[in-house]
Protein backbone atom coordinates (compact mmCIF):
# COMPACT_ATOMS: atom_id res chain seq x y z
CA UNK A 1 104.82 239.28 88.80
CA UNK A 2 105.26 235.49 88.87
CA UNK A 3 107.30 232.82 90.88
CA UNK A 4 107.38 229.19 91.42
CA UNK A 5 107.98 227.35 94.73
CA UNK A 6 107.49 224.24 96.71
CA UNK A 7 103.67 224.26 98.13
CA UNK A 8 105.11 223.83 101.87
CA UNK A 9 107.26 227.25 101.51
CA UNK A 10 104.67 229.44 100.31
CA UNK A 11 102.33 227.75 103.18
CA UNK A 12 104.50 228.37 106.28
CA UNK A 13 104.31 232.31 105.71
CA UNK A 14 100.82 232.54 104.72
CA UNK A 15 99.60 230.74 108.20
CA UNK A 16 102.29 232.74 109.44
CA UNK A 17 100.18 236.07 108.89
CA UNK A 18 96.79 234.60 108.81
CA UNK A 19 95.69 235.15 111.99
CA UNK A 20 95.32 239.48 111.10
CA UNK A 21 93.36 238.92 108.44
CA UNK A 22 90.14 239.72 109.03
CA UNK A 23 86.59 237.80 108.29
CA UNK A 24 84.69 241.04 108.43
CA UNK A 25 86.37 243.92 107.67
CA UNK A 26 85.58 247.31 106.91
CA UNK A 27 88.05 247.76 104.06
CA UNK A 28 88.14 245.26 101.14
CA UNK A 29 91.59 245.19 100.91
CA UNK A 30 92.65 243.83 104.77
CA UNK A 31 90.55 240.80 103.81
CA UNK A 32 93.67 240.73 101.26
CA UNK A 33 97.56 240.16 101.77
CA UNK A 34 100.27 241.59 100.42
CA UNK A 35 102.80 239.53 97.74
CA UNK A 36 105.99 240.96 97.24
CA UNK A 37 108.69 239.45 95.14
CA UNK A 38 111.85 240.59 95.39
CA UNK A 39 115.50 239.44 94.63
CA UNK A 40 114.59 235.71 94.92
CA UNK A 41 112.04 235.95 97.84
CA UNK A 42 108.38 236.42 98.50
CA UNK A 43 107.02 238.54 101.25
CA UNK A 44 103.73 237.94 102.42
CA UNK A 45 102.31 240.90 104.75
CA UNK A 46 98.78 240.71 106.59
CA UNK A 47 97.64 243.50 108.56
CA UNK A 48 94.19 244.52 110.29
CA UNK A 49 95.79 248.23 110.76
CA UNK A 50 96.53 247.66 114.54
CA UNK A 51 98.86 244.92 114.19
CA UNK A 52 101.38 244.09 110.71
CA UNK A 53 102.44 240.39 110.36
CA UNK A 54 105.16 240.08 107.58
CA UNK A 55 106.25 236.86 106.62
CA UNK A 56 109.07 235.34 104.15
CA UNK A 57 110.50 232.55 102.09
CA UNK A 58 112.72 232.03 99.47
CA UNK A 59 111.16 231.20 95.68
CA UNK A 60 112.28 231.16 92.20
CA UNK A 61 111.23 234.81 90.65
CA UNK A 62 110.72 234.94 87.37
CA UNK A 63 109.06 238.34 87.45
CA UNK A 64 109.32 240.89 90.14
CA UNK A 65 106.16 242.56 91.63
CA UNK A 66 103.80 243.50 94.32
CA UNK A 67 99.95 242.39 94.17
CA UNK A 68 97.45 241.97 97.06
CA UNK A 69 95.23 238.45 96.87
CA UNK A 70 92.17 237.16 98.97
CA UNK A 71 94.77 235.90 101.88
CA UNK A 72 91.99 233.06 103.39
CA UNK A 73 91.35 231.94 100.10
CA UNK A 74 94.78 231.60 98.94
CA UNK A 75 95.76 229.54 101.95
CA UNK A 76 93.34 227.50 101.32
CA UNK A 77 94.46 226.99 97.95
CA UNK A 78 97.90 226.04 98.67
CA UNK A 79 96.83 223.94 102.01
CA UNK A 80 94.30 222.18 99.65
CA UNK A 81 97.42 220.88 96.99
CA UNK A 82 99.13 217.88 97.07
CA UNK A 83 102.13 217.63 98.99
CA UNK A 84 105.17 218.84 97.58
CA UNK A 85 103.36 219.84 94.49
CA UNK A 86 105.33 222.94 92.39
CA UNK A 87 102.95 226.60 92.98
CA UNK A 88 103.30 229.05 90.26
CA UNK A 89 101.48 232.47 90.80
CA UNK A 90 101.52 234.30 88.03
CA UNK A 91 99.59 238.00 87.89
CA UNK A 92 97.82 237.85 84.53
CA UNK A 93 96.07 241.40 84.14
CA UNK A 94 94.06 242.39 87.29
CA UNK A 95 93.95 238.65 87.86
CA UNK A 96 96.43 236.28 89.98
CA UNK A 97 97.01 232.39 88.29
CA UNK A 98 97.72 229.74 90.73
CA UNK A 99 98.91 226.66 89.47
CA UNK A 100 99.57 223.86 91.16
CA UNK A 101 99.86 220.06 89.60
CA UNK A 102 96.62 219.76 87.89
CA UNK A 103 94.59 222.18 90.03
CA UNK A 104 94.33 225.77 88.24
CA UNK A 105 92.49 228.78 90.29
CA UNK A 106 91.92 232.75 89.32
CA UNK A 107 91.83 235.20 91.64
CA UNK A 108 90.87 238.71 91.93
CA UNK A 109 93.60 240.98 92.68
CA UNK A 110 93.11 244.79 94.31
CA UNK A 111 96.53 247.36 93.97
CA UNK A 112 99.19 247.29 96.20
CA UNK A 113 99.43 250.87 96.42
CA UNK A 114 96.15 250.26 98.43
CA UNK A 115 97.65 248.01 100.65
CA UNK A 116 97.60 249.89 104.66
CA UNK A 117 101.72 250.24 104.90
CA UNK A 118 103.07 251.23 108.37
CA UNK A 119 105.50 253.81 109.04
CA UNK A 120 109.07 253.17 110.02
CA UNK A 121 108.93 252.84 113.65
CA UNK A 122 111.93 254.51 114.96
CA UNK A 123 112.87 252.26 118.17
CA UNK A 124 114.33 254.05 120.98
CA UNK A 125 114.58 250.50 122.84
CA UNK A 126 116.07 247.21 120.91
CA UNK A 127 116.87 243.89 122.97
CA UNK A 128 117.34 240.43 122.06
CA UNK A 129 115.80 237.53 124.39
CA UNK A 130 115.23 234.18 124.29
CA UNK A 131 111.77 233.17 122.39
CA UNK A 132 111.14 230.91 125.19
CA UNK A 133 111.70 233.61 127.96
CA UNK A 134 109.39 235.70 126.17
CA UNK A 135 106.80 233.16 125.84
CA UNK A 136 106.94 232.43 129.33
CA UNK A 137 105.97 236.38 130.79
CA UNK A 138 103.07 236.12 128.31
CA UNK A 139 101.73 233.24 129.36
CA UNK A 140 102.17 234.16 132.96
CA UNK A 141 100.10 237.17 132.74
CA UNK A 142 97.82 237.96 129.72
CA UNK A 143 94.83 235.52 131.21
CA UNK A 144 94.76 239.02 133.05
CA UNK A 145 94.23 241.20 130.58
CA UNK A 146 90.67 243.51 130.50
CA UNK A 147 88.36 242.45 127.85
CA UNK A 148 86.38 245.68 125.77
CA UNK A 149 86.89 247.68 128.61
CA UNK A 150 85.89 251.01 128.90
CA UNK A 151 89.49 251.90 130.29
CA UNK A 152 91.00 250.75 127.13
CA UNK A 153 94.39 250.95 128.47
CA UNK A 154 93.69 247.60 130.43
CA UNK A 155 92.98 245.86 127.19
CA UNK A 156 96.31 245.04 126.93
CA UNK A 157 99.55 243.82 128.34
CA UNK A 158 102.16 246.06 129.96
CA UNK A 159 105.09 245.50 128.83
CA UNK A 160 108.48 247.06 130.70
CA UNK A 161 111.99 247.39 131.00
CA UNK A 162 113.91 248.97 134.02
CA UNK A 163 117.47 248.07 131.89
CA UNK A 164 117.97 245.02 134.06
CA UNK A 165 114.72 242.96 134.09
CA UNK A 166 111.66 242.69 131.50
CA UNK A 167 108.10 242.80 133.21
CA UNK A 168 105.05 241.70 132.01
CA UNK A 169 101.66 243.33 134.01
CA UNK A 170 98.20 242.50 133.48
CA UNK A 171 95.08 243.80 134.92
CA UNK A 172 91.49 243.49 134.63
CA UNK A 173 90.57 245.88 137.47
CA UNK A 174 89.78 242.47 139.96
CA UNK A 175 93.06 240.75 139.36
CA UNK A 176 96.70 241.58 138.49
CA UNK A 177 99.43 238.98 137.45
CA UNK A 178 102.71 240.45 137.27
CA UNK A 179 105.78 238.29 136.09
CA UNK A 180 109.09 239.25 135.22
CA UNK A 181 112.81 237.81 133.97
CA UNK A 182 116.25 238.88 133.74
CA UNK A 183 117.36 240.61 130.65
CA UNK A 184 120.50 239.34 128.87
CA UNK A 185 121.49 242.23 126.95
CA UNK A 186 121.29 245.35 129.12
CA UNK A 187 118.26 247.85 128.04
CA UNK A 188 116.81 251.08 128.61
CA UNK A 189 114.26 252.02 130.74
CA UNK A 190 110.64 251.91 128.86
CA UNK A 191 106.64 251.35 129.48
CA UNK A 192 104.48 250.31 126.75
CA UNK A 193 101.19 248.77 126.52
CA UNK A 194 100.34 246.25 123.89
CA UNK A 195 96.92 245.79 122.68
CA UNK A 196 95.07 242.13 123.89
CA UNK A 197 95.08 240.82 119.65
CA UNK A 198 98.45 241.93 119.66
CA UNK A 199 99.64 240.22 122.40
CA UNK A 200 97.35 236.77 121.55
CA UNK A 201 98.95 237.00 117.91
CA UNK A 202 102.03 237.46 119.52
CA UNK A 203 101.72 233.94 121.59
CA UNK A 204 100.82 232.49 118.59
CA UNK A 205 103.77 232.99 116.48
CA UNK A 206 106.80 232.72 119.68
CA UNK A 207 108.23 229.39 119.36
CA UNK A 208 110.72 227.39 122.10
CA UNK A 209 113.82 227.70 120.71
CA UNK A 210 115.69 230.26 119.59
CA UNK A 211 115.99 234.11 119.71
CA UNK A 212 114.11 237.36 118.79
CA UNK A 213 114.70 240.79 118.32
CA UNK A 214 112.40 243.27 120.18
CA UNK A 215 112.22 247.28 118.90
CA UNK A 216 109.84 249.92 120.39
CA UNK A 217 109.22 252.86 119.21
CA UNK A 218 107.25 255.68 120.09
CA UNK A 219 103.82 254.41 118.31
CA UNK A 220 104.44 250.86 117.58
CA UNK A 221 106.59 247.37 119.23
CA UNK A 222 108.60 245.37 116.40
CA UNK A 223 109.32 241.53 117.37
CA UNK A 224 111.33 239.86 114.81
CA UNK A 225 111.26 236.18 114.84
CA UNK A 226 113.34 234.33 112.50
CA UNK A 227 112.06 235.20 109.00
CA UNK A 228 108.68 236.84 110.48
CA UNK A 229 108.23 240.37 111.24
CA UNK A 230 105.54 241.46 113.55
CA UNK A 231 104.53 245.01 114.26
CA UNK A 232 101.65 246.18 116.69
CA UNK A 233 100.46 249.74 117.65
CA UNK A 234 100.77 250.83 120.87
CA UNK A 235 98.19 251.39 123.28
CA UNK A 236 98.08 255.43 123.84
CA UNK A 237 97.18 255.47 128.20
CA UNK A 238 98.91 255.37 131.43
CA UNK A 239 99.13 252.14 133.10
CA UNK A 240 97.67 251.76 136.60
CA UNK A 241 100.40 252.12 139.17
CA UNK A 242 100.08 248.44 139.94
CA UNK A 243 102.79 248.49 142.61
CA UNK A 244 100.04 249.96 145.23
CA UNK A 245 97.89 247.09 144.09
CA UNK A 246 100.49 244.29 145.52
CA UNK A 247 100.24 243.45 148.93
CA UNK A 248 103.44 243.96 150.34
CA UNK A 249 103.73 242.05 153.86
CA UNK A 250 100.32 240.19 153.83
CA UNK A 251 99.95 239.30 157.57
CA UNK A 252 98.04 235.68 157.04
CA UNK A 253 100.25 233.20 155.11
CA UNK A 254 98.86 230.00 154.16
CA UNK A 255 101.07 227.17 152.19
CA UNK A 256 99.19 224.31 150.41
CA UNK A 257 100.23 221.60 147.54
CA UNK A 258 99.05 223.53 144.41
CA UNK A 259 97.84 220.37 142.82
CA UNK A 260 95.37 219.29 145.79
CA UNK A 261 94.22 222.86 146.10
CA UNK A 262 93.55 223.61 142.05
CA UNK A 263 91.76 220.20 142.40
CA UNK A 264 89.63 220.95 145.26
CA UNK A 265 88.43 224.72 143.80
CA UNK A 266 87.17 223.10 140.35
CA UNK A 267 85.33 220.45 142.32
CA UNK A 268 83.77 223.15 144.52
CA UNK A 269 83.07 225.37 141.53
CA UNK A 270 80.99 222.83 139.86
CA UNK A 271 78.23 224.30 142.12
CA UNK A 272 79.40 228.39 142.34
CA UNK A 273 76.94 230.90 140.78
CA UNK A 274 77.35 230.95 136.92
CA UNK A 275 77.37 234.49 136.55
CA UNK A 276 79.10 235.53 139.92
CA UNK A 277 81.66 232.57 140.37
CA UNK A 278 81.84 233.96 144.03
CA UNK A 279 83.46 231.07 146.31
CA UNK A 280 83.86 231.19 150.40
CA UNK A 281 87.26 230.45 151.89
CA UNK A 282 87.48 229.79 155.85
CA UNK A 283 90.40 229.69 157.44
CA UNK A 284 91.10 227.50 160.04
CA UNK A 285 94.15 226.10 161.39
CA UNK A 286 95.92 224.05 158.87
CA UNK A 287 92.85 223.94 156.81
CA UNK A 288 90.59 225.21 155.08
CA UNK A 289 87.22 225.21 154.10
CA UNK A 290 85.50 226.10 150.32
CA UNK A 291 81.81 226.71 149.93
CA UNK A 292 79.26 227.21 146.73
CA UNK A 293 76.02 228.08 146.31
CA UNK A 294 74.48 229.23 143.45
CA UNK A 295 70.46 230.02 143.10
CA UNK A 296 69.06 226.42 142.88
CA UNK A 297 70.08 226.55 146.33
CA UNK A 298 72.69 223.68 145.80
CA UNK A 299 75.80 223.57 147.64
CA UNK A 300 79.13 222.79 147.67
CA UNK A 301 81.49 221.97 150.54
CA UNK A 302 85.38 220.92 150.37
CA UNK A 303 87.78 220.89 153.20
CA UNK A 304 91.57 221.30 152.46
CA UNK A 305 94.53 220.65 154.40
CA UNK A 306 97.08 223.89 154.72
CA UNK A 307 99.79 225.12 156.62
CA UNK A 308 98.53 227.78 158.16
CA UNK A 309 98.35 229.48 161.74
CA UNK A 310 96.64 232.57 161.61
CA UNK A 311 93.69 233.97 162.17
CA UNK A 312 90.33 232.73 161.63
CA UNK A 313 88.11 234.36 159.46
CA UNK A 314 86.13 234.12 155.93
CA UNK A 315 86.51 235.71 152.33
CA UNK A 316 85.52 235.22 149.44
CA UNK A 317 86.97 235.05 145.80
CA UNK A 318 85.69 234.33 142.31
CA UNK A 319 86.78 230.93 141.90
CA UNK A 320 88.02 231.33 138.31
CA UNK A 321 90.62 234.21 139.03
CA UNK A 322 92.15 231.87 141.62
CA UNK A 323 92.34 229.11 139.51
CA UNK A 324 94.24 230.66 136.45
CA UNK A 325 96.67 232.16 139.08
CA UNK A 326 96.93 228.24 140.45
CA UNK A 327 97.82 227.07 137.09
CA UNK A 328 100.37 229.66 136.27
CA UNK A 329 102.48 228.54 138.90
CA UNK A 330 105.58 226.38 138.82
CA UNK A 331 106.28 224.07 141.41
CA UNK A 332 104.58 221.71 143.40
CA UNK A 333 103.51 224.39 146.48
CA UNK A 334 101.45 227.68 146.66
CA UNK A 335 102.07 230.70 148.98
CA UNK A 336 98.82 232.33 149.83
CA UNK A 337 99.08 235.66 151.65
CA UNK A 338 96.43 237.44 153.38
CA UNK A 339 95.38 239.62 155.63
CA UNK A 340 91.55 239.67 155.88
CA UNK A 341 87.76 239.63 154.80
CA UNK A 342 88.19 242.82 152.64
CA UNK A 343 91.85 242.37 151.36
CA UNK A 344 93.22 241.18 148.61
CA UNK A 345 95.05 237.93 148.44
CA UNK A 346 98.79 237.60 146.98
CA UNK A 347 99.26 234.20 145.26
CA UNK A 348 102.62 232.65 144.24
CA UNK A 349 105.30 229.96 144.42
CA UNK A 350 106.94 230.13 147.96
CA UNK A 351 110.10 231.95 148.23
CA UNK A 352 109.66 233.15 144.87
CA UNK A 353 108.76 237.21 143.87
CA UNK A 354 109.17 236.45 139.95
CA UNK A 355 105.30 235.78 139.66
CA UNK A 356 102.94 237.34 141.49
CA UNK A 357 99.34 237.16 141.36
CA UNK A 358 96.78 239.34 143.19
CA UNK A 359 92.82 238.50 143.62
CA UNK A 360 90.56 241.06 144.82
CA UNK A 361 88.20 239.48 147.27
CA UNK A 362 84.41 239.51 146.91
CA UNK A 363 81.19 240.49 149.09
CA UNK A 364 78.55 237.17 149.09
């Protein structure tokens, strides 16, 4: 195997598929990516055997062949070259050559035929949407996702199509944030849930413009993006029914400039419990009033102005689920909808259902 190439195009697909590799791995060889050359391209393929990144990028081949490197170290290899400078990689024995201007590095090699491969994925569902779209319902919901749950199928994002719209669900078991946008090209109907580094990876690699290919299968999701390839297993569960979780006519509705309220919850949460968060809302009419405490027996007290005409009465919420719904809404106004002490809240923009965001309240 050998080929020559412009540093810059053999860096944008290795940091393409970086992010997989693993620091501490169980197997050798997935602290290693994959280098095939092939009809006047190189493939680089990471993969941490939940999710595959493939990447590509035309070179001059002067020898076909397949060879797995240290991927970390070979980045930064090529990241540490001049600019511009001409890579040659050239597999000398069990040994990879990388030259680059005056700079010459070996490295160890292990087989290919080692290298964790994963099988064709047989979609059953293939749409095309926007790259910004997409971007959008992930970063609408997946602050929501469960962290090393025990209910592992809440360490992940739900991902669904009804053949009209795409929806995006999160949930950690306190909190839900649901978004959801229109599909261009017409799909089937299909629930899958992606695993949490899947879906962060995902993020990652979406840019603004442009569009992507999305396949699911029965095991795995495919998102091709441009010249990179990414393919995560499925999470094997059944989603909550989070449609019982949504309050559907909350009784209380309170309005407020988002900006003015985000403001006044961070200032109040200076002072909340560090472990507990737990923050007391009291509703008044057209205001409200936010209270802290934590254990040093310090306090913190901010009064808002609202709409709101309702009934009186106190809840409380953990101040950071409120604010990540806050700052995944567009616009300049929130909708709060309530309905007492021991319901859950509704957040989102007013006269809006695309995002929805749902706080459980808390006992202080």
């Amino acid at each position: 195997m050998k080929f020559t190439s412009e540093r810059e195009r053999i860096l944008e697909p290795l940091q393409a598929v970086i992010g997989v590799v693993e620091r501490r791995q169980t197997m050798p060889i997935l602290a290693n990516v994959l280098l095939s050359v092939r009809n006047g391209s190189l493939a680089v393929t990471a993969t941490d055997l939940e999710v595959e990144l493939v990447a590509s990028a035309a070179v001059t081949v002067q020898q076909e062949g397949d060879i797995t490197v240290p991927g970390r170290k070979l980045l930064d290899i090529v990241r540490a070259l001049p600019d511009k400078a001409q890579v040659t990689l050239t597999l000398e024995g069990e040994k990879v050559l990388v030259r680059g201007g005056k700079s010459r590095f070996t490295l160890t090699t292990l087989p290919a035929a080692d290298f964790p491969a994963v099988e064709e994925i047989n979609p059953t569902l293939r749409f095309e949407v926007d790259q910004s779209a997409l971007k959008k319902l992930i970063d609408k919901t997946h602050f929501s996702m469960a962290q090393q749950d025990v209910r592992y199928y809440l360490n992940g994002l739900l991902l669904e199509s009804d053949g009209k719209k795409l929806r995006a669900v999160a949930t950690d078991g306190h909190r839900l944030a649901l978004s959801e946008m229109e599909l261009v090209t017409k799909a089937g109907a299909q629930q899958v849930i992606v695993p949490r580094k899947g879906v962060l990876e995902l993020h990652r690699l979406i840019g603004a413009e442009g569009g992507l290919t999305v396949e699911v299968g029965s095991n795995h999701i495919r998102v091709t993006i441009g010249d990179i390839r990414f393919t995560s297993k499925l999470i094997d569960g059944r989603f909550p029914e989070y449609g019982r979780v949504i309050p559907q006519k909350p009784q209380q509705q309170l309005r407020a400039d988002r900006e003015a309220l985000r403001r006044a919850l961070q200032r109040t949460s200076i002072l909340a419990n560090e472990k507990y968060r737990g923050i007391r809302v009291a509703l008044r009419q057209n205001m409200i009033m936010l209270t802290a405490h934590n254990p040093e027996q310090e306090e913190a007290e901010e009064e808002v102005e609202v709409i709101y005409s309702g009934d009186e009465f106190e809840v409380g919420f953990n101040v950071n689920y409120l604010l990540d719904a806050l700052a995944a809404i567009d616009g300049a106004e929130v909708e709060v909808g309530l309905t007492d002490s021991n319901s859950s809240c509704l957040v989102s923009a007013p006269g809006s259902q695309e995002s929805r965001y749902v706080v459980m309240p808390m006992r202080l």
